[in-house]
Protein backbone atom coordinates (compact mmCIF):
# COMPACT_ATOMS: atom_id res chain seq x y z
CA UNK A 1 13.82 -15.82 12.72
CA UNK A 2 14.43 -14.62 9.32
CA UNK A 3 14.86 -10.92 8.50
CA UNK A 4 12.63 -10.13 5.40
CA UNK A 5 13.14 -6.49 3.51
CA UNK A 6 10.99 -5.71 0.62
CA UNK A 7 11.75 -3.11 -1.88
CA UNK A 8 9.51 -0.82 -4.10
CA UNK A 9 7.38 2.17 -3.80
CA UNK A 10 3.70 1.94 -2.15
CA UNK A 11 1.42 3.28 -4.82
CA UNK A 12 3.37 -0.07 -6.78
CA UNK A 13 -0.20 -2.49 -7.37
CA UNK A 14 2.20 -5.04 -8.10
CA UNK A 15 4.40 -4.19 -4.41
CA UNK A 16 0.61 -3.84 -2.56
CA UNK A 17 -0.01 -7.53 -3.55
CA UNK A 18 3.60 -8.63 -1.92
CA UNK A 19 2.90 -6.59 1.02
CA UNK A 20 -0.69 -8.07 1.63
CA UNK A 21 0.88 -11.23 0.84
CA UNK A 22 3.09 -11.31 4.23
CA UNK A 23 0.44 -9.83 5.84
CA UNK A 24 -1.79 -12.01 5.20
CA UNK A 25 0.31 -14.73 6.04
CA UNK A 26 1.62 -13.07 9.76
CA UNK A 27 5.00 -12.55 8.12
CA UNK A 28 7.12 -9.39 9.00
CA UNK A 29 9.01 -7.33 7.21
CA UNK A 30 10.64 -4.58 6.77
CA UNK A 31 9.78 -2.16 3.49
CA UNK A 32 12.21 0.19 2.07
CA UNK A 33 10.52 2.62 0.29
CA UNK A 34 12.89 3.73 -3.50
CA UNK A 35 11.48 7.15 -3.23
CA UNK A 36 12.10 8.03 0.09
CA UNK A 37 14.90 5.97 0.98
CA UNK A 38 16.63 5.58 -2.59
CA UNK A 39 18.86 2.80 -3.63
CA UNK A 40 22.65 2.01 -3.32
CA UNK A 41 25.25 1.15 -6.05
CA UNK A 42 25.73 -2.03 -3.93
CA UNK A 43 21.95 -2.66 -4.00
CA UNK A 44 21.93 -2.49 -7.98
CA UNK A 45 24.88 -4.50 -8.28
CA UNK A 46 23.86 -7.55 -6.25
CA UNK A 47 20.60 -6.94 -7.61
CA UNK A 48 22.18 -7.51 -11.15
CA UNK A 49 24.43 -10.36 -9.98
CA UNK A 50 20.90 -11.98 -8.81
CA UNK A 51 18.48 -11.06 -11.22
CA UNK A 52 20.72 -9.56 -14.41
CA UNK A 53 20.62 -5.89 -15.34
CA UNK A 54 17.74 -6.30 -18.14
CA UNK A 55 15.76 -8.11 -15.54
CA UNK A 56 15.85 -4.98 -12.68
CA UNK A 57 15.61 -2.62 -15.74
CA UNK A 58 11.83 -2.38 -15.75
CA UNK A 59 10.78 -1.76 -19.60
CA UNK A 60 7.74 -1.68 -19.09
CA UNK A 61 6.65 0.69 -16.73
CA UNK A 62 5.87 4.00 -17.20
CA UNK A 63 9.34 5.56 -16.12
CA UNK A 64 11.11 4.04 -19.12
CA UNK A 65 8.31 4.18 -21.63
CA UNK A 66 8.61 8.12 -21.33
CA UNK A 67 12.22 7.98 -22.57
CA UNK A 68 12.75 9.17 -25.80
CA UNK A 69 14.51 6.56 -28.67
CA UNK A 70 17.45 8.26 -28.05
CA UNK A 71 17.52 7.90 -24.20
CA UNK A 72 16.64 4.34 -24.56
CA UNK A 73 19.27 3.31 -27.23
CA UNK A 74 22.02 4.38 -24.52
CA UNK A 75 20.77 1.91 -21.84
CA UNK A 76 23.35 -1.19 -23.55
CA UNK A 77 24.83 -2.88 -20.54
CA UNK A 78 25.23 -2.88 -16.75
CA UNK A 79 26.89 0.49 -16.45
CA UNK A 80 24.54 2.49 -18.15
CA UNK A 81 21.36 0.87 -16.38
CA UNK A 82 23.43 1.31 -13.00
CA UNK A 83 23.69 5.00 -13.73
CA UNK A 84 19.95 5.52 -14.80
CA UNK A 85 18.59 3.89 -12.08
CA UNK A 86 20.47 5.37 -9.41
CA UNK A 87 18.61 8.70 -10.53
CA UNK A 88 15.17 6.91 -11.52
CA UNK A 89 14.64 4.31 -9.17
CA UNK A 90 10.98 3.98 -10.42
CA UNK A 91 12.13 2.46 -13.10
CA UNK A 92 13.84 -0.73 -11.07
CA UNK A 93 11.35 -3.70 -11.72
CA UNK A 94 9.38 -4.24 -8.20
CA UNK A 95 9.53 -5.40 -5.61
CA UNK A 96 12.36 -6.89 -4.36
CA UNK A 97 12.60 -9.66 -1.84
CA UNK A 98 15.35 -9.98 0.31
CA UNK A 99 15.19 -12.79 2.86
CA UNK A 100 18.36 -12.81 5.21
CA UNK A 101 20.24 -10.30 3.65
CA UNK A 102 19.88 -11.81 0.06
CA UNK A 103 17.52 -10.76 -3.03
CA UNK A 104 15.63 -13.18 -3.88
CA UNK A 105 12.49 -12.93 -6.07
CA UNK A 106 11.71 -9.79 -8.29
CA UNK A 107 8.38 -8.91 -8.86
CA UNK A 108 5.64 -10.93 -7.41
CA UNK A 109 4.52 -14.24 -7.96
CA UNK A 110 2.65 -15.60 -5.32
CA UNK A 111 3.62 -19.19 -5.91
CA UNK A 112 7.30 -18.39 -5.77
CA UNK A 113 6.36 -16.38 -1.98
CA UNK A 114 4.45 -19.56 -1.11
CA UNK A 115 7.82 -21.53 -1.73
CA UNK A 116 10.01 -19.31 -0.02
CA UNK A 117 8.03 -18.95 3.39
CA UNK A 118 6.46 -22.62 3.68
């Protein structure tokens, strides 16, 4: 039987869809909530072996869009993204699959879930 973590926060619309996703489809998991439960230097950095640092950096969202020019401008390479997003985890592009101990799909895309669990 596989072990199968997600990762995000639950007022995420984009972790709710994951989440009725396996439920939906009778497959359990385990969530681990960022805001509760936080996030681990070693989670970032397999994270950003997986996915690459500007790919868990979540631009978009709300966290980062609040940063001013300045704040941004410093957020250049793996170490500085590591050290933001240990302190805002909302800002780590969700959620995060992890099937057997191993990250892999960021965000959600049901066609990608449909090819992992088939």
């Amino acid at each position: 039987m596989k072990v199968i973590k997600l990762y995000g926060i639950p007022n995420c619309n984009t972790v709710k869809k994951a989440q009725d996703f396996l439920k939906r489809n009778e497959i359990n998991f385990e969530f681990h909530d960022f805001k509760k439960m936080g996030v681990t230097i070693e989670l970032l950095n397999e994270w950003f072996e997986v996915f690459g640092w500007e790919n868990v950096l979540n631009k978009k969202g709300l966290t980062f869009k609040q940063l001013s020019a300045e704040e941004k401008s410093k957020i250049q390479d793996a170490t500085a993204a590591r050290s933001y997003l240990l302190v805002k985890n909302s800002a780590i592009k969700r959620p995060i699959l992890e099937v057997d101990g191993k990250a892999c799909s960021l965000g959600f895309d049901e066609n990608t879930y449909i090819e992992l669990f088939k």
